[in-house]
C-alpha atoms as a PDB file:
ATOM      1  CA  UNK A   1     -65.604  79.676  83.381  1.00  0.00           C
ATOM      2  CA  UNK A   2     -62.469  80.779  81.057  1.00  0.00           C
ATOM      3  CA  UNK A   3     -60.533  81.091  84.070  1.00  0.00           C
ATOM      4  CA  UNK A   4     -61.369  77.436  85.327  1.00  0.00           C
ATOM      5  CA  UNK A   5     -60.919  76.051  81.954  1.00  0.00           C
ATOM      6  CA  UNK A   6     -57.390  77.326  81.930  1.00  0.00           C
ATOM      7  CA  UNK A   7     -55.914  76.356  85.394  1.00  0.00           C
ATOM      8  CA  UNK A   8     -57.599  73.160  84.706  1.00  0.00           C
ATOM      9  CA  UNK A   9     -55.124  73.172  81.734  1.00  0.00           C
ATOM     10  CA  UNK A  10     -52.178  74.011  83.674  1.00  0.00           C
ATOM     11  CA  UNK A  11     -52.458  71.297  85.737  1.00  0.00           C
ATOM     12  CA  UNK A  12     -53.248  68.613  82.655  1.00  0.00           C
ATOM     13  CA  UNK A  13     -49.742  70.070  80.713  1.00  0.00           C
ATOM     14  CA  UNK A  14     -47.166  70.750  83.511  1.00  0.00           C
ATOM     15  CA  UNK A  15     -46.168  67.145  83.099  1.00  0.00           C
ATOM     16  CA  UNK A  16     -42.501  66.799  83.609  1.00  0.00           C
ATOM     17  CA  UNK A  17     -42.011  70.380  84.603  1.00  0.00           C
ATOM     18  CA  UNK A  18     -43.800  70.121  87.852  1.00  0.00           C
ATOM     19  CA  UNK A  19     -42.747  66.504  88.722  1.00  0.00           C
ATOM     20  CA  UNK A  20     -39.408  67.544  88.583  1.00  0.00           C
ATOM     21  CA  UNK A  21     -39.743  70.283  91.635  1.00  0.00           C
ATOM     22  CA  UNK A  22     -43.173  70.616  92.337  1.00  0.00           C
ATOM     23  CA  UNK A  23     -42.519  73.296  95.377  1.00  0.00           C
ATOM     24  CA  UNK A  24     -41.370  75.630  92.794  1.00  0.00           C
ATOM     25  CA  UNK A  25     -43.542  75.815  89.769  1.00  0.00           C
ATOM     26  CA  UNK A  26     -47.062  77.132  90.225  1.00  0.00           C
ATOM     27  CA  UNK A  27     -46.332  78.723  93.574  1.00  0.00           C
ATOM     28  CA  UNK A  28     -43.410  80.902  92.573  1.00  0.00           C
ATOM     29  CA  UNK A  29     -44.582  81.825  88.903  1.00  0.00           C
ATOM     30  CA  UNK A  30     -48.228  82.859  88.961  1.00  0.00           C
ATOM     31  CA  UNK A  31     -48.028  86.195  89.751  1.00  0.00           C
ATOM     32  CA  UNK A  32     -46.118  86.800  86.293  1.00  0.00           C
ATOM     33  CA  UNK A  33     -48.759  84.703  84.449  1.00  0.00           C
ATOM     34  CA  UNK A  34     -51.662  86.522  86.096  1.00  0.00           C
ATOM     35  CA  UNK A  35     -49.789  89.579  85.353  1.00  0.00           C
ATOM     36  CA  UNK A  36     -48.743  88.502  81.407  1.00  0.00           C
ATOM     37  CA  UNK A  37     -52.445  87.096  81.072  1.00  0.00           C
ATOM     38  CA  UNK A  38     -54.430  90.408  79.720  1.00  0.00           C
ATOM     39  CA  UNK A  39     -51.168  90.660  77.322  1.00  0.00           C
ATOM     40  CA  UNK A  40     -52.052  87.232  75.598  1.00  0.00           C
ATOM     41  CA  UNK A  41     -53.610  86.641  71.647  1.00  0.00           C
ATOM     42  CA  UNK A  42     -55.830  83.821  69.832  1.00  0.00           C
ATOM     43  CA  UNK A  43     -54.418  84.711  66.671  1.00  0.00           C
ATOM     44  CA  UNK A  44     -57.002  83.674  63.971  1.00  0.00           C
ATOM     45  CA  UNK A  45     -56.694  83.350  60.051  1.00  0.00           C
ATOM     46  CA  UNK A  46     -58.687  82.276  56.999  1.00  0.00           C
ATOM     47  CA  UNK A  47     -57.434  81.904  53.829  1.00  0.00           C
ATOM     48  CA  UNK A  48     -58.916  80.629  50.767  1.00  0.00           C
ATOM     49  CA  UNK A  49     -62.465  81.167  49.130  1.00  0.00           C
ATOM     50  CA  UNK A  50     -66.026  80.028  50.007  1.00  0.00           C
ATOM     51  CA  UNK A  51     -65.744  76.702  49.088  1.00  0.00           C
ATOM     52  CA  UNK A  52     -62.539  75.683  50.277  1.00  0.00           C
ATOM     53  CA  UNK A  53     -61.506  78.335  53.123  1.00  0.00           C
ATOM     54  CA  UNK A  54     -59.384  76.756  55.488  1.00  0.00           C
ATOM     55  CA  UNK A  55     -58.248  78.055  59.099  1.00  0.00           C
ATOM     56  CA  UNK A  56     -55.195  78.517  61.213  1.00  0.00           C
ATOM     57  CA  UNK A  57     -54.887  79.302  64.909  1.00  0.00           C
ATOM     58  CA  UNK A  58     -51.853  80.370  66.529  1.00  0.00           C
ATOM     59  CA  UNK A  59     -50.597  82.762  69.576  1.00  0.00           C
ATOM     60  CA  UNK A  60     -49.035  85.828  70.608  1.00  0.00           C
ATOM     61  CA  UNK A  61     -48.925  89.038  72.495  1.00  0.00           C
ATOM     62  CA  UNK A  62     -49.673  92.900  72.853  1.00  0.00           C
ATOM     63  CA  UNK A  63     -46.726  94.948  72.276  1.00  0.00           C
ATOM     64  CA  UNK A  64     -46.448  98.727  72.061  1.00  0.00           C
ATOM     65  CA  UNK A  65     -50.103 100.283  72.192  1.00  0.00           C
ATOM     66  CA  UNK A  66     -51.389  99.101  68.478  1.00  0.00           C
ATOM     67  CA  UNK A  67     -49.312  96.121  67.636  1.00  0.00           C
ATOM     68  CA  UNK A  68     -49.275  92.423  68.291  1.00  0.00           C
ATOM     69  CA  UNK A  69     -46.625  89.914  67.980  1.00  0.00           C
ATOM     70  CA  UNK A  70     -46.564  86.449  66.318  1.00  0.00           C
ATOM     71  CA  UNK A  71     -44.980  83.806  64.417  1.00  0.00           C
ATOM     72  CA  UNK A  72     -44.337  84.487  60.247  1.00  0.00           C
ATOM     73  CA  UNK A  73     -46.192  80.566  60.652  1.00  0.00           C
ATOM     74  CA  UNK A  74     -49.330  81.290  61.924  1.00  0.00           C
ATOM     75  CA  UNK A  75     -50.429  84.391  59.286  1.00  0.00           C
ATOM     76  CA  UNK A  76     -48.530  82.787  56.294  1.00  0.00           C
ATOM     77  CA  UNK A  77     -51.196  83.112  53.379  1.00  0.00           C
ATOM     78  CA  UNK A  78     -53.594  84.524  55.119  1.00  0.00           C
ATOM     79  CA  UNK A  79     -56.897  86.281  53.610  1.00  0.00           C
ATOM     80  CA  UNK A  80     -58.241  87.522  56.777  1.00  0.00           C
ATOM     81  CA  UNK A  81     -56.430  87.861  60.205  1.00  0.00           C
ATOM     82  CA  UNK A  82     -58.287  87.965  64.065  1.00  0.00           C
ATOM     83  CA  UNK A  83     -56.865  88.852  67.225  1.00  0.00           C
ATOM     84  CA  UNK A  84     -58.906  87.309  70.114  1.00  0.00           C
ATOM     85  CA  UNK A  85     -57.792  88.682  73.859  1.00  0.00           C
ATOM     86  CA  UNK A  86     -58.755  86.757  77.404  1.00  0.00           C
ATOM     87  CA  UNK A  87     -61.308  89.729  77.787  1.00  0.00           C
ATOM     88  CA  UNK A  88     -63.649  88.216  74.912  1.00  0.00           C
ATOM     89  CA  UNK A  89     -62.826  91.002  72.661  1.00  0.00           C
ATOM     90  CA  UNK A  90     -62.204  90.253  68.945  1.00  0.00           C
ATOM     91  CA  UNK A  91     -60.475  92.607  66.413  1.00  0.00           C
ATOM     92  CA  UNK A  92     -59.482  92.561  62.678  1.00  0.00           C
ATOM     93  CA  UNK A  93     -55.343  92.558  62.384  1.00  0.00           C
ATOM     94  CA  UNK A  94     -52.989  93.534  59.511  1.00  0.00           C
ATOM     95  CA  UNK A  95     -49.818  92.842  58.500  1.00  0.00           C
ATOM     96  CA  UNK A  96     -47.153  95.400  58.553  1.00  0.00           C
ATOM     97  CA  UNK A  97     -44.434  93.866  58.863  1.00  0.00           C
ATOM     98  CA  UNK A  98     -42.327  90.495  58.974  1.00  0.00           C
ATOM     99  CA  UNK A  99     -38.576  89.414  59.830  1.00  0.00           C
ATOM    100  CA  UNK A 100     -37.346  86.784  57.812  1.00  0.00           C
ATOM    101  CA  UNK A 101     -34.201  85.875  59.845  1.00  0.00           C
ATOM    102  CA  UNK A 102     -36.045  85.433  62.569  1.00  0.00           C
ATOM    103  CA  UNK A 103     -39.606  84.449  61.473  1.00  0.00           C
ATOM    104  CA  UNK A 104     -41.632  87.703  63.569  1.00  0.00           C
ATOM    105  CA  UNK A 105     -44.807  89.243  62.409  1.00  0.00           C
ATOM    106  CA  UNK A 106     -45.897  92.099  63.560  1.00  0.00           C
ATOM    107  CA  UNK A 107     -49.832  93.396  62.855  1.00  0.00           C
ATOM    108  CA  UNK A 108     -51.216  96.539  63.837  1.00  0.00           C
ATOM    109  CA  UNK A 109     -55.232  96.379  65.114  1.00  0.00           C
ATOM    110  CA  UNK A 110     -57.327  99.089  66.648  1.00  0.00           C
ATOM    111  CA  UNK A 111     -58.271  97.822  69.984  1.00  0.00           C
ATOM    112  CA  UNK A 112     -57.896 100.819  72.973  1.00  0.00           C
ATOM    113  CA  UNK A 113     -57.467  99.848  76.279  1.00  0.00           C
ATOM    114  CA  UNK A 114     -54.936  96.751  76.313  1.00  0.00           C
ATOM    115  CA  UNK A 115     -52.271  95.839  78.475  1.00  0.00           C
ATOM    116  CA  UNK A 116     -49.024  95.471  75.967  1.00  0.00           C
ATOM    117  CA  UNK A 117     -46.104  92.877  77.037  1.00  0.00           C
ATOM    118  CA  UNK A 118     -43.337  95.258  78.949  1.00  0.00           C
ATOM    119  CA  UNK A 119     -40.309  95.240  76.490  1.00  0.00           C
ATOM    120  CA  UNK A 120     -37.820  94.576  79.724  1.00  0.00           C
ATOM    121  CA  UNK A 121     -34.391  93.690  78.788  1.00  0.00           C
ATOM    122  CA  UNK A 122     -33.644  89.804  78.009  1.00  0.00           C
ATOM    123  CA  UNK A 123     -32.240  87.602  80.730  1.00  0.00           C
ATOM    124  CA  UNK A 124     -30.944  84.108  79.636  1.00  0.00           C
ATOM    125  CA  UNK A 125     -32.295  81.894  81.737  1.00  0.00           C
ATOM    126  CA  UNK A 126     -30.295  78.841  83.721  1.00  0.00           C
ATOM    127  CA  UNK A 127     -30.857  75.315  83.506  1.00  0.00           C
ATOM    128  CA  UNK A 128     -33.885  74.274  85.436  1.00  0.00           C
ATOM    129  CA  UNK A 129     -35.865  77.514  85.662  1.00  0.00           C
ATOM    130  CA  UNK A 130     -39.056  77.457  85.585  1.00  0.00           C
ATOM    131  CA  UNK A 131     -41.187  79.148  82.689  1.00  0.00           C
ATOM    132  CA  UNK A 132     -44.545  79.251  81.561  1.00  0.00           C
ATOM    133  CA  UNK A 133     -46.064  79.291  78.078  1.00  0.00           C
ATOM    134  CA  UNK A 134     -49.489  81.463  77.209  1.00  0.00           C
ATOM    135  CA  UNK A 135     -51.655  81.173  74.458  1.00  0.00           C
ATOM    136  CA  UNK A 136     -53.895  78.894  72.557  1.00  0.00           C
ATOM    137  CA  UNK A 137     -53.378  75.070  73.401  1.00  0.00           C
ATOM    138  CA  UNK A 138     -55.812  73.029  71.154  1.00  0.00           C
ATOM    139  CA  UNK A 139     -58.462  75.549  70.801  1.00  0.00           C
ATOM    140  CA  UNK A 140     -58.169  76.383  74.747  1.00  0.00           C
ATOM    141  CA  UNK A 141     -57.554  79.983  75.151  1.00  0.00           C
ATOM    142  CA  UNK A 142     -55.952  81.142  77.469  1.00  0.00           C
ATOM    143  CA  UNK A 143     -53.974  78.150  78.380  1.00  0.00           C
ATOM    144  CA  UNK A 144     -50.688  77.990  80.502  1.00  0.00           C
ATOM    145  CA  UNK A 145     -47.851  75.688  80.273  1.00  0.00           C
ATOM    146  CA  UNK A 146     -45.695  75.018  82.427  1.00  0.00           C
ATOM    147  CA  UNK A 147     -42.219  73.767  81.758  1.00  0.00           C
ATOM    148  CA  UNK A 148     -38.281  74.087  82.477  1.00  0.00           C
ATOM    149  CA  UNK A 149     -35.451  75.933  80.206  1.00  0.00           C
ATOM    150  CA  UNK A 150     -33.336  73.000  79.077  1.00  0.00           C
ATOM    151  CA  UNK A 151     -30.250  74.912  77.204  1.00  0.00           C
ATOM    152  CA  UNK A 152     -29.636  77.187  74.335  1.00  0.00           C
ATOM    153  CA  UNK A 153     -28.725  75.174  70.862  1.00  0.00           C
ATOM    154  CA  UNK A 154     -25.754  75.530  68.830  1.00  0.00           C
ATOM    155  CA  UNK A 155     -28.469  77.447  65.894  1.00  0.00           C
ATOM    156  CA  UNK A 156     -28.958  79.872  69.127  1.00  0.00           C
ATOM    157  CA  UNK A 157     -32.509  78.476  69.645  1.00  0.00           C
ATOM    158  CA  UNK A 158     -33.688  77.785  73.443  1.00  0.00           C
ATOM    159  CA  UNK A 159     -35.216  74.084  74.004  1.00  0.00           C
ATOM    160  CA  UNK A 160     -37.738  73.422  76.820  1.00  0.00           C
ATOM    161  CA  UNK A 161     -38.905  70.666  78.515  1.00  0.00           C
ATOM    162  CA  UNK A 162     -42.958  70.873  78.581  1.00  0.00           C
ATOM    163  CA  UNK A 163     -45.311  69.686  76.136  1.00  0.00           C
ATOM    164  CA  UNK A 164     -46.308  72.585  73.971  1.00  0.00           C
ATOM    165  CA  UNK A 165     -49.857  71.765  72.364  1.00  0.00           C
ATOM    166  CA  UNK A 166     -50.384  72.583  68.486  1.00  0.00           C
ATOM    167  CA  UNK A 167     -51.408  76.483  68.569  1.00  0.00           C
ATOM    168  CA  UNK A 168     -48.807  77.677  70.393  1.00  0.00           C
ATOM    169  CA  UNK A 169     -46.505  78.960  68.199  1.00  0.00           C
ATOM    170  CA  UNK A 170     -46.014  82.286  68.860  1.00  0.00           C
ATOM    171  CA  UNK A 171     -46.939  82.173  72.048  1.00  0.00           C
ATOM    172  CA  UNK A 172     -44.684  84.357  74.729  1.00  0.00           C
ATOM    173  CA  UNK A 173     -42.845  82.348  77.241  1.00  0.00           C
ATOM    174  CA  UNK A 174     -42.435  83.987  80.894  1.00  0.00           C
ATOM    175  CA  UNK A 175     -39.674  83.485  83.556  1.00  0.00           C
ATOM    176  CA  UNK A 176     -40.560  82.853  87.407  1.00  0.00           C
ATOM    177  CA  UNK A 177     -40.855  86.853  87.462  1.00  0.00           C
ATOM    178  CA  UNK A 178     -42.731  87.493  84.544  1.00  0.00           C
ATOM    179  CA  UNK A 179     -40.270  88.636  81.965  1.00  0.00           C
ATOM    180  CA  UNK A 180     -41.034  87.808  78.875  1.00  0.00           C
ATOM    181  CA  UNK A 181     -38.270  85.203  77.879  1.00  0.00           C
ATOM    182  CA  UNK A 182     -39.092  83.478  74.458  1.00  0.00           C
ATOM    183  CA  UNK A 183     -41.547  83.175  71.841  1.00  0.00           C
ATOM    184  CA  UNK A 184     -42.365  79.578  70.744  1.00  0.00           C
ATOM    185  CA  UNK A 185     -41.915  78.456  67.474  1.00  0.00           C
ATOM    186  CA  UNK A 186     -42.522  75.068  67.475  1.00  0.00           C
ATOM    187  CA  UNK A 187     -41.429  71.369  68.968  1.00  0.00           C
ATOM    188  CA  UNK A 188     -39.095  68.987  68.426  1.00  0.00           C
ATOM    189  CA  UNK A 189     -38.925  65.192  68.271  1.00  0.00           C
ATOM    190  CA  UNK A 190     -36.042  63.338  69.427  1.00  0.00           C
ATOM    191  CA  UNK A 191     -36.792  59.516  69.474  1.00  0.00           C
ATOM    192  CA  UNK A 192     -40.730  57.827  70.457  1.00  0.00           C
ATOM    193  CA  UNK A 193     -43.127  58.778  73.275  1.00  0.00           C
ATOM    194  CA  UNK A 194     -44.029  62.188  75.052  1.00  0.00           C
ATOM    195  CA  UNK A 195     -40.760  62.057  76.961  1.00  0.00           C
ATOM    196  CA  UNK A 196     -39.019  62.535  73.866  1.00  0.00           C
ATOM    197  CA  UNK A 197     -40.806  65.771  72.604  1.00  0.00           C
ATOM    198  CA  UNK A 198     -39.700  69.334  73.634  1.00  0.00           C
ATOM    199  CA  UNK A 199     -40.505  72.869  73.003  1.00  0.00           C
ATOM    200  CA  UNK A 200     -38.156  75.312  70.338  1.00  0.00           C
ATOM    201  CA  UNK A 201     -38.242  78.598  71.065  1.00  0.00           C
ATOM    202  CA  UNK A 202     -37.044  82.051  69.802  1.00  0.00           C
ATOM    203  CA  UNK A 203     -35.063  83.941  72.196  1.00  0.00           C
ATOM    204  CA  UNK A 204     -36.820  87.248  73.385  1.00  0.00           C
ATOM    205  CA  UNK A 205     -33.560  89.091  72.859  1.00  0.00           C
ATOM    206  CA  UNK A 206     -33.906  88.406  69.229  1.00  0.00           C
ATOM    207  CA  UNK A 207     -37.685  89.469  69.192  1.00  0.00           C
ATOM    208  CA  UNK A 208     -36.518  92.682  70.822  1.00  0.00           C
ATOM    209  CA  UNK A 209     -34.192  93.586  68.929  1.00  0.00           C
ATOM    210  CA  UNK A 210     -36.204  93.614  65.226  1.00  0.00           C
ATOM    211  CA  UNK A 211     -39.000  95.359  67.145  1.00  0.00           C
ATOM    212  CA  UNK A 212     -36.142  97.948  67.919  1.00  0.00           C
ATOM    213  CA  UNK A 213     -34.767  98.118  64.569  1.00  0.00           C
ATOM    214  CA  UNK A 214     -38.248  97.995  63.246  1.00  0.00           C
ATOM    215  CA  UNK A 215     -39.087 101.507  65.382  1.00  0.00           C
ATOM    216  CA  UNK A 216     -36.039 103.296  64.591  1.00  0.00           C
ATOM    217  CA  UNK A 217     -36.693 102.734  60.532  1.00  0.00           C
ATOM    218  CA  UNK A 218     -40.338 104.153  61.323  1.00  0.00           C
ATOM    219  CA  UNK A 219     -38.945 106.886  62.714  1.00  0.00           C
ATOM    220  CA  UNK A 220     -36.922 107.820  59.797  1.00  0.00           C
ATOM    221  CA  UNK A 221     -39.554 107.199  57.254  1.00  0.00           C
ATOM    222  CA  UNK A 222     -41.171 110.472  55.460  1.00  0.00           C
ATOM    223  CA  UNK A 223     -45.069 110.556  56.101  1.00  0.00           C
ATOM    224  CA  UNK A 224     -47.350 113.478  54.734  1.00  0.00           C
ATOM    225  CA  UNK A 225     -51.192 111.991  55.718  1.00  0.00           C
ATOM    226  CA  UNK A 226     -52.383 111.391  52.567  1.00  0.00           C
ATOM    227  CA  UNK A 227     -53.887 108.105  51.287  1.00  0.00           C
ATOM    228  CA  UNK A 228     -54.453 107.425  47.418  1.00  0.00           C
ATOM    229  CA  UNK A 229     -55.225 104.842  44.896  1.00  0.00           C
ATOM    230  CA  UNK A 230     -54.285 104.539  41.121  1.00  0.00           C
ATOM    231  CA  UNK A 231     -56.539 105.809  38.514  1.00  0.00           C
ATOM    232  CA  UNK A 232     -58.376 103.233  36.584  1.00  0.00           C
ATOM    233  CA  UNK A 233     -60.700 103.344  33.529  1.00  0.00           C
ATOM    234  CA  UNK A 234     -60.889 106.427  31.283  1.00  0.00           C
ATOM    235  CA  UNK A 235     -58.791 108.355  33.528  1.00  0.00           C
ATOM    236  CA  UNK A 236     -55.804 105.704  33.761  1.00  0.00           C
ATOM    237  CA  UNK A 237     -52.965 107.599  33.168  1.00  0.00           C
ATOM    238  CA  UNK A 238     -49.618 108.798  35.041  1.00  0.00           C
ATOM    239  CA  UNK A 239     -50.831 109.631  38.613  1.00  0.00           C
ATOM    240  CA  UNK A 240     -52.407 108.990  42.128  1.00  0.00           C
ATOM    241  CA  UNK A 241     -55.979 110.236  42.532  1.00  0.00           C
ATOM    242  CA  UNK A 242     -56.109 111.248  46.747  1.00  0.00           C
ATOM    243  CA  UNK A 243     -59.078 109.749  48.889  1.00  0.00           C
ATOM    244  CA  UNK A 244     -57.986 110.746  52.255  1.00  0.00           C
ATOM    245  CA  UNK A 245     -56.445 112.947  54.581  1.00  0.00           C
ATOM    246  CA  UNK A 246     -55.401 113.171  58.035  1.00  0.00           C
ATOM    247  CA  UNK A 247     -56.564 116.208  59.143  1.00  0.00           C
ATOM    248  CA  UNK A 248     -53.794 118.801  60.307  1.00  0.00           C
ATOM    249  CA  UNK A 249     -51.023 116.296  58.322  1.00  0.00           C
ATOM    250  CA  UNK A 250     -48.519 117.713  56.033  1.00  0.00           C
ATOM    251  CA  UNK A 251     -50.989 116.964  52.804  1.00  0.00           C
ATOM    252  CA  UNK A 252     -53.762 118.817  54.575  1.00  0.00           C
ATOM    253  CA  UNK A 253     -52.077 121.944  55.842  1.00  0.00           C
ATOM    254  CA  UNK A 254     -50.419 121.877  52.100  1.00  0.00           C
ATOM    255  CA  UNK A 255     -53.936 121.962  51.014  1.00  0.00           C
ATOM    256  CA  UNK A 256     -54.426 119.089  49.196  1.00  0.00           C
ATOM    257  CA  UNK A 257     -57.731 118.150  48.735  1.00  0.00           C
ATOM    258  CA  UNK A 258     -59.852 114.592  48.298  1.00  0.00           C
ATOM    259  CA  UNK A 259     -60.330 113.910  44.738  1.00  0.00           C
ATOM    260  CA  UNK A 260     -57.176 115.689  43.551  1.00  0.00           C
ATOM    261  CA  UNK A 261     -54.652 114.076  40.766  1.00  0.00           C
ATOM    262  CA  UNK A 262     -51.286 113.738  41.852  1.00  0.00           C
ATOM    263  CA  UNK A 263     -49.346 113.692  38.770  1.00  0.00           C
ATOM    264  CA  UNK A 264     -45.600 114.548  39.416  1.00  0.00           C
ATOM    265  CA  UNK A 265     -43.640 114.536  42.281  1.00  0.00           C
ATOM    266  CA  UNK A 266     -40.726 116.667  42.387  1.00  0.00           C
ATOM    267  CA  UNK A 267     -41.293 117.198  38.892  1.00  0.00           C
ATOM    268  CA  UNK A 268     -41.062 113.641  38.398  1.00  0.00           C
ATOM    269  CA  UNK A 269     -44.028 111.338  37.067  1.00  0.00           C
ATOM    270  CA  UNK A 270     -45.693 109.606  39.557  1.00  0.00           C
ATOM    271  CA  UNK A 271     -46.656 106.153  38.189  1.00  0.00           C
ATOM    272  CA  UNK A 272     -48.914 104.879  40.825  1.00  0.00           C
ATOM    273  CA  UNK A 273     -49.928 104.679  44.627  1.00  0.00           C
ATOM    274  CA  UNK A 274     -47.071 102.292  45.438  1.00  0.00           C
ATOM    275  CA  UNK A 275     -44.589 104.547  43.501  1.00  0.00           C
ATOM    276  CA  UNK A 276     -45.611 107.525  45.567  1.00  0.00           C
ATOM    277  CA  UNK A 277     -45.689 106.035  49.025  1.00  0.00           C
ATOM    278  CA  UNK A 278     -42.131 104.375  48.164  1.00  0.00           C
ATOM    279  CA  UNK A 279     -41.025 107.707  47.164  1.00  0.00           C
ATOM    280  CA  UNK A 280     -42.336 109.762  50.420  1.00  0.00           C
ATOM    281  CA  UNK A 281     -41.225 107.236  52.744  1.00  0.00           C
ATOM    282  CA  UNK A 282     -37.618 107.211  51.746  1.00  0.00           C
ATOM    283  CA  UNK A 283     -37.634 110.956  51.992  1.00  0.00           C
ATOM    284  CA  UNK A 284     -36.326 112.281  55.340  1.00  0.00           C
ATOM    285  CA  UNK A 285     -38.595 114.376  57.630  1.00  0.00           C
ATOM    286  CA  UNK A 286     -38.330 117.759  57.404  1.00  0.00           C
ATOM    287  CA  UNK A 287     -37.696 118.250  53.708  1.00  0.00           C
ATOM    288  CA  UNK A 288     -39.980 120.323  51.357  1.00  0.00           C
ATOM    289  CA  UNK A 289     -40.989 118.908  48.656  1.00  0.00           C
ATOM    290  CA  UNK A 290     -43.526 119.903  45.638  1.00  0.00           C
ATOM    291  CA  UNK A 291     -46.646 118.008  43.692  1.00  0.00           C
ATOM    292  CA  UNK A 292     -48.131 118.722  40.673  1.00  0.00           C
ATOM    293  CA  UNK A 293     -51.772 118.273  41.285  1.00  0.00           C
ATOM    294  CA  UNK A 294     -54.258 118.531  38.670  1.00  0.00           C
ATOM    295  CA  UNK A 295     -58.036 118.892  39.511  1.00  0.00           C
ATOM    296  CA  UNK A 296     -60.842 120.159  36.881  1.00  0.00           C
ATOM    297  CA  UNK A 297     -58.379 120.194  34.459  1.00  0.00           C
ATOM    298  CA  UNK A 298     -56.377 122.693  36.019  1.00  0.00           C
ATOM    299  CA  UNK A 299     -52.771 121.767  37.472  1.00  0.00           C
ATOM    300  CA  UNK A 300     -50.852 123.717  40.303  1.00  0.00           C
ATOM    301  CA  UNK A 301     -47.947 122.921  42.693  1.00  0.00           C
ATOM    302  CA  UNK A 302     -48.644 122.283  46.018  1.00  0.00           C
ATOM    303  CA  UNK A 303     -44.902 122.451  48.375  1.00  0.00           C
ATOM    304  CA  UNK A 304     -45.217 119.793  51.504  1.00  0.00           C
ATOM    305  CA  UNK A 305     -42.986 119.575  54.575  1.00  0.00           C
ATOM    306  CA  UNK A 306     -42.438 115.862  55.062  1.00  0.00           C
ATOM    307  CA  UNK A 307     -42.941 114.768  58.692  1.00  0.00           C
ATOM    308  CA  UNK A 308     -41.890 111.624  60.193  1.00  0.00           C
ATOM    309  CA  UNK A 309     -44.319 109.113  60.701  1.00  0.00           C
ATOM    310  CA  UNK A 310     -46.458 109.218  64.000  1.00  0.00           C
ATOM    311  CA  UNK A 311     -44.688 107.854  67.188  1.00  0.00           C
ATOM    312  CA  UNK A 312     -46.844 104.664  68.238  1.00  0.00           C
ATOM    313  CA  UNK A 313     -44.885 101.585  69.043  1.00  0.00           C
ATOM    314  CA  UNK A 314     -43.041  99.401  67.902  1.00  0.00           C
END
């Protein structure tokens, strides 16, 4: 039934796109949609409280084999964020990170098994290609678009001729061959009637390239596999108090422990959890550093090789 509902959808949006060459556009590109399709989110937010929540729905796509893609739009504000896939399978999503030239989110979610967009590198379309938009058209999920790559603007934007429904931003646009192309961000209005509207859209290059800078900074972050949260109440004072460990990380073969004080590092005061992550991440891997950790009222010095964080994409 999902499946019907969608081509049904193709053929009620192709519009202009397939009146313009209709020998070309479902014939030539639905291999790279039926490829793309498994790659494809419902992104999902709430935000607000019980009495006046309020919801947003918007698009994107796997990427990498824990992350998902969308627009800075769609999980503005948000309290709670869902990823929906085209298998039925739902999944809580959190921000980790945003790019505010360019308007990208990226959240990280724990679903196994997915089929992640392959980063391939960009080609610029021509004018008149053929392209086709996934994601979430007016609650219909998955939907395809079809449409035609019009020119890049002056801003370095990509217009496209094809109506592009309200929940599509962030959705991934695909060339005849699959390749992911663009990411929609929204539509623009130039004069009265449908004729007159067209879709914006990021290019993929741009997309690619802050998931590549976005890597490389991960990769020189400091990481030591410890989790902790700042004391409150009768013990609020300088100091992290440690409620998890990744087994066989740097903390744990330093042998920290859960429930331990963190009080200095590097012989300097540590004045909260956010203090002490800043100060581990912007320490480069493979440098020794010491704790102070105080537990039953005793304190001792615990050294710890920094490591770099864990390679998972992006």
């Amino acid at each position: 039934m999902p499946r019907m509902r969608m081509w049904l959808f193709v053929l009620l949006t192709a519009g202009r796109a397939l009146s313009q060459n209709a020998s070309s556009g479902p014939v030539t590109i639905a291999s790279g949609v039926q490829k793309a399709l498994p790659s494809v989110l419902s992104v999902e937010t709430v935000s607000g409280g019980a009495l006046d929540a309020w919801t947003r729905v918007g698009s994107g796509f796997l990427f990498g084999d824990r992350y998902a893609v969308t627009r800075k739009s769609v999980i503005e504000g948000a309290d709670s964020i869902v990823i929906a896939l085209t298998d039925g399978r739902r999944a809580p999503a959190r921000l980790v990170a945003c790019d505010p030239a360019t308007g990208t989110a990226v959240l990280e979610h724990g679903v196994t098994g997915i089929i992640p967009i392959p980063p391939q590198e960009f080609r610029e379309p021509a004018e008149g290609d053929a392209l086709a938009v996934l994601g979430n058209s007016i609650g219909v999920f998955p939907s395809v678009t079809l449409a035609r790559f019009i020119s890049r603007r002056p801003d370095g934007f990509m217009e496209i001729d094809g109506m592009i429904p309200p929940g599509n931003s962030g959705s991934p646009v695909l060339d005849e061959t699959g390749r992911l192309t663009a990411v929609i961000i929204g539509r623009v209005q130039d004069g009265a009637g449908p004729q007159a509207v067209t879709g914006l859209a990021l290019p993929a290059s741009d997309v690619l390239r802050f998931l590549s800078a976005l890597r490389e900074q991960r990769e020189k972050a400091g990481w030591i596999g410890l989790s902790a949260v700042d004391l409150t109440g009768k013990d609020h004072r300088t100091g992290v108090k440690v409620v998890s460990l990744l087994p066989g990380g740097p903390a744990d073969l330093a042998e920290l422990s859960i429930g331990d004080t963190i009080v200095r590092f590097q012989n300097e005061p540590v004045r909260g959890a956010s203090d002490l992550a800043e100060r581990v991440r912007c320490t480069a891997p493979d440098t020794r550093i010491t704790f102070t950790v105080r537990n039953r009222g005793m304190e001792t010095v615990r050294k710890v090789k920094v490591s770099a964080m864990p390679r998972r994409s992006p």
